[in-house]
PDB file of N, CA and C in Angstrom:
ATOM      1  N   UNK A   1      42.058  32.633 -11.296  1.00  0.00           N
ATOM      2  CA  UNK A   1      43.486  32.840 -11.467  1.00  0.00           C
ATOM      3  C   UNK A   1      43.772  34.097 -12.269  1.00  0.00           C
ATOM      4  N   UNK A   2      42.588  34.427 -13.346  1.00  0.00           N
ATOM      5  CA  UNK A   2      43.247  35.698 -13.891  1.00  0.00           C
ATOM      6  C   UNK A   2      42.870  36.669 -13.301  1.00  0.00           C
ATOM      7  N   UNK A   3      42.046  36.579 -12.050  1.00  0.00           N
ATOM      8  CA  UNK A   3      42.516  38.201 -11.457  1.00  0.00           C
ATOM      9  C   UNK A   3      43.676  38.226 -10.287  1.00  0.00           C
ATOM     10  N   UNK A   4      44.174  36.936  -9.717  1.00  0.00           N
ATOM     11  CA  UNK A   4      45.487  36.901  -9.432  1.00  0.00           C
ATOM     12  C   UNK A   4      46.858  37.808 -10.633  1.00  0.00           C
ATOM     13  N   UNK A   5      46.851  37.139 -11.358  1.00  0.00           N
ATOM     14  CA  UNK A   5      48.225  37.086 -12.041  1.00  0.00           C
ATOM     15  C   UNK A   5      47.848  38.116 -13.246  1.00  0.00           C
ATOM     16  N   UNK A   6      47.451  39.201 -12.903  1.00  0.00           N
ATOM     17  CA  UNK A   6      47.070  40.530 -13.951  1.00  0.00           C
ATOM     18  C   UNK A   6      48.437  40.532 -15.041  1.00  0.00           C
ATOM     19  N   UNK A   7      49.344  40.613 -14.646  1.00  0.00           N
ATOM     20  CA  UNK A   7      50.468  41.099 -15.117  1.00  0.00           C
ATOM     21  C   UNK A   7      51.242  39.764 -15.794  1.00  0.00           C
ATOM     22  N   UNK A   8      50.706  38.848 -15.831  1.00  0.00           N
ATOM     23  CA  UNK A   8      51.282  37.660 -16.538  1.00  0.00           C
ATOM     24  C   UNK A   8      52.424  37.080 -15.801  1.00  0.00           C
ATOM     25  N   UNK A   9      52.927  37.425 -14.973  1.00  0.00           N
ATOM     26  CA  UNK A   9      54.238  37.116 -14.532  1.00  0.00           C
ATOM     27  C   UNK A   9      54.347  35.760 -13.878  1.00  0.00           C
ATOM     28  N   UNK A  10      53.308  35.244 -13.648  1.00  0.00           N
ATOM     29  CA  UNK A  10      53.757  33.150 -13.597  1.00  0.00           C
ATOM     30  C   UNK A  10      53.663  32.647 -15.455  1.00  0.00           C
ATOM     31  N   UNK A  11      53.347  33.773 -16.206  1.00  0.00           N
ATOM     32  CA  UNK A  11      53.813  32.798 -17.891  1.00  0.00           C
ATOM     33  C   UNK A  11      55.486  32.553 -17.498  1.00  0.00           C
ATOM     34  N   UNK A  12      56.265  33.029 -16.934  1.00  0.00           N
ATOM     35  CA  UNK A  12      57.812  33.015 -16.900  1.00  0.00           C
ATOM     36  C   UNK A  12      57.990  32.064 -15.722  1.00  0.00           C
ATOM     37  N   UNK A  13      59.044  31.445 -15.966  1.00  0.00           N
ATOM     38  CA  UNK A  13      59.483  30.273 -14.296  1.00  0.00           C
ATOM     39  C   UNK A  13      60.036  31.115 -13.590  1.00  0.00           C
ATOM     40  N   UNK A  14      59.550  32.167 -12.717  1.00  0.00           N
ATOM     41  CA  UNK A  14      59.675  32.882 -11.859  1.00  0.00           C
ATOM     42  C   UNK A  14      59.959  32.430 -10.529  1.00  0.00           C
ATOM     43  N   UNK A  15      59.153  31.072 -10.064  1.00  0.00           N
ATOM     44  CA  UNK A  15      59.643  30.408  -8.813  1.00  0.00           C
ATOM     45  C   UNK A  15      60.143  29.273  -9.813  1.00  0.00           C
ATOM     46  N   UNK A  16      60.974  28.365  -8.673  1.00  0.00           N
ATOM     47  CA  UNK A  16      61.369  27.076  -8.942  1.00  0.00           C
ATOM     48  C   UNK A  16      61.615  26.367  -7.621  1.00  0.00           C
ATOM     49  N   UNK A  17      61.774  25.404  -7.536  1.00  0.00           N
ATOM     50  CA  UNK A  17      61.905  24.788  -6.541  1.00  0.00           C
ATOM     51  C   UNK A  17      62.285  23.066  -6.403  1.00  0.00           C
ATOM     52  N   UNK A  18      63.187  22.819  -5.428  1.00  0.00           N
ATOM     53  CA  UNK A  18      64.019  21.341  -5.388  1.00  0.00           C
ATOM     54  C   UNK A  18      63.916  20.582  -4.124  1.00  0.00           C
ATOM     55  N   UNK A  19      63.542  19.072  -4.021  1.00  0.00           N
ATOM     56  CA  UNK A  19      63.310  19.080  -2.590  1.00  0.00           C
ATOM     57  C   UNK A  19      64.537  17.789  -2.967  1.00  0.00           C
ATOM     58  N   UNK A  20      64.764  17.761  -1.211  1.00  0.00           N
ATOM     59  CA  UNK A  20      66.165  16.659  -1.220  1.00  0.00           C
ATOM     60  C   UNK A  20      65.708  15.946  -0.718  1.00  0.00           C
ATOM     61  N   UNK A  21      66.320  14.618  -0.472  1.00  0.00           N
ATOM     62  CA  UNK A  21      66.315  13.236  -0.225  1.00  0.00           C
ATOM     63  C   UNK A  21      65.855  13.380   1.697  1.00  0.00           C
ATOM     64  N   UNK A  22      66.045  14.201   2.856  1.00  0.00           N
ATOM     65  CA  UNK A  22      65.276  14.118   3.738  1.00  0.00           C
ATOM     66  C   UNK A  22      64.263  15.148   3.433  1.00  0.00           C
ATOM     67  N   UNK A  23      63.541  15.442   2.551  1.00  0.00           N
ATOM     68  CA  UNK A  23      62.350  15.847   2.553  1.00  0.00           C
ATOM     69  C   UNK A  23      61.930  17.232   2.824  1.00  0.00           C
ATOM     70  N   UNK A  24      63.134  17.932   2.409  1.00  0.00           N
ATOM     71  CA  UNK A  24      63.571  19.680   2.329  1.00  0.00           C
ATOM     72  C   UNK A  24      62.995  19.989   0.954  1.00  0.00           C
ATOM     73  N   UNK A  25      62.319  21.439   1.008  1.00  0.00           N
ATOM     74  CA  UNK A  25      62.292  21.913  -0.308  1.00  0.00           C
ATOM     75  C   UNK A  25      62.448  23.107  -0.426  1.00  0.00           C
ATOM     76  N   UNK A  26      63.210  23.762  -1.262  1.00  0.00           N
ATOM     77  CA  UNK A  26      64.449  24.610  -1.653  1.00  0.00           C
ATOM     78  C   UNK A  26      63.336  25.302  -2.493  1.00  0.00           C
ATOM     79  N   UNK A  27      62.985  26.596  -2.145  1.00  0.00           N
ATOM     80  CA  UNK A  27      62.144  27.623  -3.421  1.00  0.00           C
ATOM     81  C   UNK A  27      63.143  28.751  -3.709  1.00  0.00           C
ATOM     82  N   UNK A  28      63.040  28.578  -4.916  1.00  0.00           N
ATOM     83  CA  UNK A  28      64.078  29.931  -5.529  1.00  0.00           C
ATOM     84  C   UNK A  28      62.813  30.922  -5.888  1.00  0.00           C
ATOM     85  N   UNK A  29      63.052  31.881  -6.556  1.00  0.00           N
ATOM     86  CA  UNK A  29      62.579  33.239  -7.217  1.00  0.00           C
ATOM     87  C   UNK A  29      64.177  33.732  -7.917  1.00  0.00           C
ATOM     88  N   UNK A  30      63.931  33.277  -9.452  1.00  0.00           N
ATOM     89  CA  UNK A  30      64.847  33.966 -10.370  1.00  0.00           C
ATOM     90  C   UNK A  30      65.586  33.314 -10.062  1.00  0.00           C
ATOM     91  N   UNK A  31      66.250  31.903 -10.028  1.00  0.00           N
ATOM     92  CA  UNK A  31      67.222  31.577  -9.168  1.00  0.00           C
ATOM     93  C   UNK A  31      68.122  31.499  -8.095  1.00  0.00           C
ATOM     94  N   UNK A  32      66.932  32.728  -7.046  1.00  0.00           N
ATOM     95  CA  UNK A  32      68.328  32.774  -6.220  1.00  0.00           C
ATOM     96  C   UNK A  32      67.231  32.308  -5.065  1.00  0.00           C
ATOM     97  N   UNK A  33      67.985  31.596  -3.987  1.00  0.00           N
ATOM     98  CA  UNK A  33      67.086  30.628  -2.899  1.00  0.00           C
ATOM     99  C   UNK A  33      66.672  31.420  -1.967  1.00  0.00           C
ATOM    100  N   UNK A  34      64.675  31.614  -1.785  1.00  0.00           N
ATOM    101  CA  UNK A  34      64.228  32.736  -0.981  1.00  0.00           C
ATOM    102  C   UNK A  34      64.271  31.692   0.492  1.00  0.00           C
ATOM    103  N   UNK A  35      63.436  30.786   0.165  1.00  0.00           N
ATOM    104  CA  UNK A  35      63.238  30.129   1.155  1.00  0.00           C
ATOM    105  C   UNK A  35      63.447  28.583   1.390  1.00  0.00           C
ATOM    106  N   UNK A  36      63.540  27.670   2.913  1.00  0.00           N
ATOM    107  CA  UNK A  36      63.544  26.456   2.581  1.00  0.00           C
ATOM    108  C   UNK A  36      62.566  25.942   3.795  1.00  0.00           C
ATOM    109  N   UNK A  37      61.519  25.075   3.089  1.00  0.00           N
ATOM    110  CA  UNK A  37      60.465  24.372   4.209  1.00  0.00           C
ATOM    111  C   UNK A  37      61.134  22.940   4.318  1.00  0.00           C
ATOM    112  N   UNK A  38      60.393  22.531   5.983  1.00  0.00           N
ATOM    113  CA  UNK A  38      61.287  21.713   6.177  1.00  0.00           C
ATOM    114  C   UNK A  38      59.908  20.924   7.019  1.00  0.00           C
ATOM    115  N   UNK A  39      60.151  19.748   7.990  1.00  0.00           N
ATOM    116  CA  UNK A  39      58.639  19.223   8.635  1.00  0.00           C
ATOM    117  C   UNK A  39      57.473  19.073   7.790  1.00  0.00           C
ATOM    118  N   UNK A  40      56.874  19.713   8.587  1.00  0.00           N
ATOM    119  CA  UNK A  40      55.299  19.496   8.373  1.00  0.00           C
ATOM    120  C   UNK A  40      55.114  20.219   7.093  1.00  0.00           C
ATOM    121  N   UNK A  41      55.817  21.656   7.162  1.00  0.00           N
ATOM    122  CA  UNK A  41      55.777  22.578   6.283  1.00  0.00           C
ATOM    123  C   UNK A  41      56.254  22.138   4.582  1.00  0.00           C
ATOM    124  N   UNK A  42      57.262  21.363   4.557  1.00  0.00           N
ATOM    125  CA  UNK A  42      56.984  20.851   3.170  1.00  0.00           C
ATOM    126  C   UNK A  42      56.291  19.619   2.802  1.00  0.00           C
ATOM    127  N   UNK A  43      55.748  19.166   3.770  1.00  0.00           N
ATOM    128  CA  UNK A  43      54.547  18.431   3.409  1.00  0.00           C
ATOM    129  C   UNK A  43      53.988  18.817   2.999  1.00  0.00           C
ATOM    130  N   UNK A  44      53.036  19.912   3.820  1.00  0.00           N
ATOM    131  CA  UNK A  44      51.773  20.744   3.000  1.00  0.00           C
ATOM    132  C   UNK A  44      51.852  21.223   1.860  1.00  0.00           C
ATOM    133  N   UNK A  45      53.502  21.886   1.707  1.00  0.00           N
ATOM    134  CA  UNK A  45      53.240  21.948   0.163  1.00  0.00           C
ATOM    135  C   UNK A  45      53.420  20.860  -0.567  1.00  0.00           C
ATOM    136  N   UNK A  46      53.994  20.127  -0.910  1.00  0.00           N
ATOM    137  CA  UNK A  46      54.309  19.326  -1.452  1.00  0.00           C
ATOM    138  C   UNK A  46      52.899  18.664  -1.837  1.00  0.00           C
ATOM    139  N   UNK A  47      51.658  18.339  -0.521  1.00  0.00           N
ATOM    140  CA  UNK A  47      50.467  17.767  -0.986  1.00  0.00           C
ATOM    141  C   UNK A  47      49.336  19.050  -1.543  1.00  0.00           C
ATOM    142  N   UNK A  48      49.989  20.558  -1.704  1.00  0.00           N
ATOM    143  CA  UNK A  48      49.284  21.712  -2.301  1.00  0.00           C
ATOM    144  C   UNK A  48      49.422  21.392  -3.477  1.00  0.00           C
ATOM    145  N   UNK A  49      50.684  21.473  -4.225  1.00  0.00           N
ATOM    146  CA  UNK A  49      50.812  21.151  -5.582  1.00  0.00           C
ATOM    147  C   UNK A  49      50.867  20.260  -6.448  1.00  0.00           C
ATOM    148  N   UNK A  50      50.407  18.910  -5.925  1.00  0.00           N
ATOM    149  CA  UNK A  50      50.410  17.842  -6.074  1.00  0.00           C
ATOM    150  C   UNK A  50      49.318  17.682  -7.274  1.00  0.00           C
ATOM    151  N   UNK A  51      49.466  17.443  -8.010  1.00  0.00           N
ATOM    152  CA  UNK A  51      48.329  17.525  -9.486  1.00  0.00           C
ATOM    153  C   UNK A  51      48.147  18.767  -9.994  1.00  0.00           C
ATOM    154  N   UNK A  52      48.504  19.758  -9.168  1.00  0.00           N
ATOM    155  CA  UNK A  52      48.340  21.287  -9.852  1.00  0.00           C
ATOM    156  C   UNK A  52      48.825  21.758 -11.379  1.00  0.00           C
ATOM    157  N   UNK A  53      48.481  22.642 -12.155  1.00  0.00           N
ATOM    158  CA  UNK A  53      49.242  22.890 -12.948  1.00  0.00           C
ATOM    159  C   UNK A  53      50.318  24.153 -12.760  1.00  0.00           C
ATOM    160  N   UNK A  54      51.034  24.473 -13.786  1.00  0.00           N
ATOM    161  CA  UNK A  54      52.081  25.264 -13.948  1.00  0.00           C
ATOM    162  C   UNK A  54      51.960  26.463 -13.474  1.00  0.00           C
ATOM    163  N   UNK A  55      50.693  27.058 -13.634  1.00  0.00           N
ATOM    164  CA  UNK A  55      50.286  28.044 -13.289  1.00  0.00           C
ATOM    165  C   UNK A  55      49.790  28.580 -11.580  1.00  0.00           C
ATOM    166  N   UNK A  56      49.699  27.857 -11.244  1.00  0.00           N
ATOM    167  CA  UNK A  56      48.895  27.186  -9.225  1.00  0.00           C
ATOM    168  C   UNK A  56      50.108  26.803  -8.635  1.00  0.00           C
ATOM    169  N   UNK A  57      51.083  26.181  -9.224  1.00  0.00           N
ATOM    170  CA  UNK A  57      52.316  25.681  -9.054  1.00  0.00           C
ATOM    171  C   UNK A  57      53.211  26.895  -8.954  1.00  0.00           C
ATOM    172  N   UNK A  58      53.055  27.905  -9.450  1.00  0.00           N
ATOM    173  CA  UNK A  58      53.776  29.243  -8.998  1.00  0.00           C
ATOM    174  C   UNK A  58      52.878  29.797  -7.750  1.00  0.00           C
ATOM    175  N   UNK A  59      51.836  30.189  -8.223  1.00  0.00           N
ATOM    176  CA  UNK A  59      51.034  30.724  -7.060  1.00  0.00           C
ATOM    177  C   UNK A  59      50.959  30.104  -6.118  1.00  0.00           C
ATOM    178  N   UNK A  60      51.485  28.926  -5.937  1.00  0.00           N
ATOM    179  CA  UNK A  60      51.512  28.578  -4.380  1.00  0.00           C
ATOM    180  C   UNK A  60      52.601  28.851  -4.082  1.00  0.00           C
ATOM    181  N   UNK A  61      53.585  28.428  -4.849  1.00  0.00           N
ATOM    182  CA  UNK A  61      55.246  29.178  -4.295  1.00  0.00           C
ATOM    183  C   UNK A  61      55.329  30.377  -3.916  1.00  0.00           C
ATOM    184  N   UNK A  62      54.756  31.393  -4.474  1.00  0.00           N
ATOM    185  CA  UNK A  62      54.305  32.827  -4.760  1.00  0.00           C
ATOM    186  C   UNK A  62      53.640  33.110  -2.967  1.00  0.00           C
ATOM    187  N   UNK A  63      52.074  32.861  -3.020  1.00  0.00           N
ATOM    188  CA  UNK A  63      52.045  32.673  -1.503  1.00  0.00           C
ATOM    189  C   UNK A  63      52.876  32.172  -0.132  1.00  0.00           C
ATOM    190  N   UNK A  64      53.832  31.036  -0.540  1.00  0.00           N
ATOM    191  CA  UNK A  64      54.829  30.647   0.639  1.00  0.00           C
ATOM    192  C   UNK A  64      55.312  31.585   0.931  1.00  0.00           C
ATOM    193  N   UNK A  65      55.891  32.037  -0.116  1.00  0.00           N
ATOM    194  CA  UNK A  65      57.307  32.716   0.075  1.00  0.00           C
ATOM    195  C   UNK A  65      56.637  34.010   0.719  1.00  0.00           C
ATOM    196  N   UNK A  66      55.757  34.688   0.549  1.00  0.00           N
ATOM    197  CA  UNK A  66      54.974  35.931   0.903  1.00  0.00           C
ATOM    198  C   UNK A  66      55.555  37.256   0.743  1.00  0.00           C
ATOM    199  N   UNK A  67      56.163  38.089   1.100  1.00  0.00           N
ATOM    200  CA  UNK A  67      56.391  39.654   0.206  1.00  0.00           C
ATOM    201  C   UNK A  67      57.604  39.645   0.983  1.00  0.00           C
ATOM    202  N   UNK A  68      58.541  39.095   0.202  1.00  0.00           N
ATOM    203  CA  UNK A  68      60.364  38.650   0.584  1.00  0.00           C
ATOM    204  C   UNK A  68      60.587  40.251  -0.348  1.00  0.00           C
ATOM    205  N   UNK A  69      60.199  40.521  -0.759  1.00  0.00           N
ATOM    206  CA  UNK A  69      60.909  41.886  -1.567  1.00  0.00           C
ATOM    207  C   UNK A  69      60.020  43.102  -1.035  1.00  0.00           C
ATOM    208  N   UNK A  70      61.359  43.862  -0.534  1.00  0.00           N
ATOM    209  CA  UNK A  70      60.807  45.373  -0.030  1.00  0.00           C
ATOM    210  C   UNK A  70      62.053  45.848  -0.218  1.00  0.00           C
ATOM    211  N   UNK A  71      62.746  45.938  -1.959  1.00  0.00           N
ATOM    212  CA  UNK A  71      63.911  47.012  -1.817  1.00  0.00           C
ATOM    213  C   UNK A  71      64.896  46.863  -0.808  1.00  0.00           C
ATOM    214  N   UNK A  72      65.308  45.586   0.023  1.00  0.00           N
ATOM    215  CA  UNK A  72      66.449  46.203   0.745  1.00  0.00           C
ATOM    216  C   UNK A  72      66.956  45.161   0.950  1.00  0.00           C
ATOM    217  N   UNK A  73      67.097  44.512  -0.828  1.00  0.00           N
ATOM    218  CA  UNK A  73      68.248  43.481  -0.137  1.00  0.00           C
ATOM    219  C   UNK A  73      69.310  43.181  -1.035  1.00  0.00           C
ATOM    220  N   UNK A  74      70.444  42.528  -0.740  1.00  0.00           N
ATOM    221  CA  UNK A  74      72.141  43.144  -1.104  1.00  0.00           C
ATOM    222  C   UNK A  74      71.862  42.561  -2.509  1.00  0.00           C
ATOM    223  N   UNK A  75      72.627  43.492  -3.613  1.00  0.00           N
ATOM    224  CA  UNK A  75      73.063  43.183  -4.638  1.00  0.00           C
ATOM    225  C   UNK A  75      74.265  42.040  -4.673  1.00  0.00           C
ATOM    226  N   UNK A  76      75.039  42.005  -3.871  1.00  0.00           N
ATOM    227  CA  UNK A  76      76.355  41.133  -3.826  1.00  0.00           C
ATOM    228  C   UNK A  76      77.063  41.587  -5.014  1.00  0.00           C
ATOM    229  N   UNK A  77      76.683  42.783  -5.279  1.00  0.00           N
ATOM    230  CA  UNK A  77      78.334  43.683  -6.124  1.00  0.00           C
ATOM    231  C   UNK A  77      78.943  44.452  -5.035  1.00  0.00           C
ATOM    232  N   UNK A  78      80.343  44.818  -5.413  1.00  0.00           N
ATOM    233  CA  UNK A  78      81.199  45.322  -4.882  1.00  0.00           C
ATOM    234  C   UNK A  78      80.782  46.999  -5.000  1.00  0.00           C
ATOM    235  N   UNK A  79      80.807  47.750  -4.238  1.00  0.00           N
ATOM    236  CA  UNK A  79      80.440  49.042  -4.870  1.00  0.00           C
ATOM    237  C   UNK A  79      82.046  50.071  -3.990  1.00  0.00           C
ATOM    238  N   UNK A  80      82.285  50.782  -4.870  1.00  0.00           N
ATOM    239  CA  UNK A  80      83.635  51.115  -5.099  1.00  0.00           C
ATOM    240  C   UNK A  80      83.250  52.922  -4.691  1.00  0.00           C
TER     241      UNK A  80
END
């Protein structure tokens, strides 16, 4: 794990994530919602992180979500 996470950045709750009552799970990054697995797909995670700790518990969110950031996506300010 520490040559994953060089930069420390799973010490911070960087992902988070919520699953609902039919069996959806909601992954944020910073609070804002990247992705949502649904089927089979939040099964698997759900039985990935299952005893994991805090740290594996990001890095698997971290892997789901996969490289959602490339600079080009909306601020949701108004720009004048």
């Amino acid at each position: 794990m520490s040559n994953i996470d060089k930069r420390n950045k799973f010490e911070e709750e960087v992902f988070t994530y919520q699953t609902t009552i039919d069996n959806k799970v909601f992954i944020y990054w910073m609070g804002k919602k990247v992705t949502i697995l649904s089927g089979k797909a939040s099964d698997k995670f759900l039985k990935v992180i299952e005893g994991k700790d805090y740290k594996e518990t990001q890095l698997a969110m971290a892997k789901i979500t996969g490289n959602f950031k490339r600079g080009n996506e909306k601020d949701n300010k108004a720009k004048y």
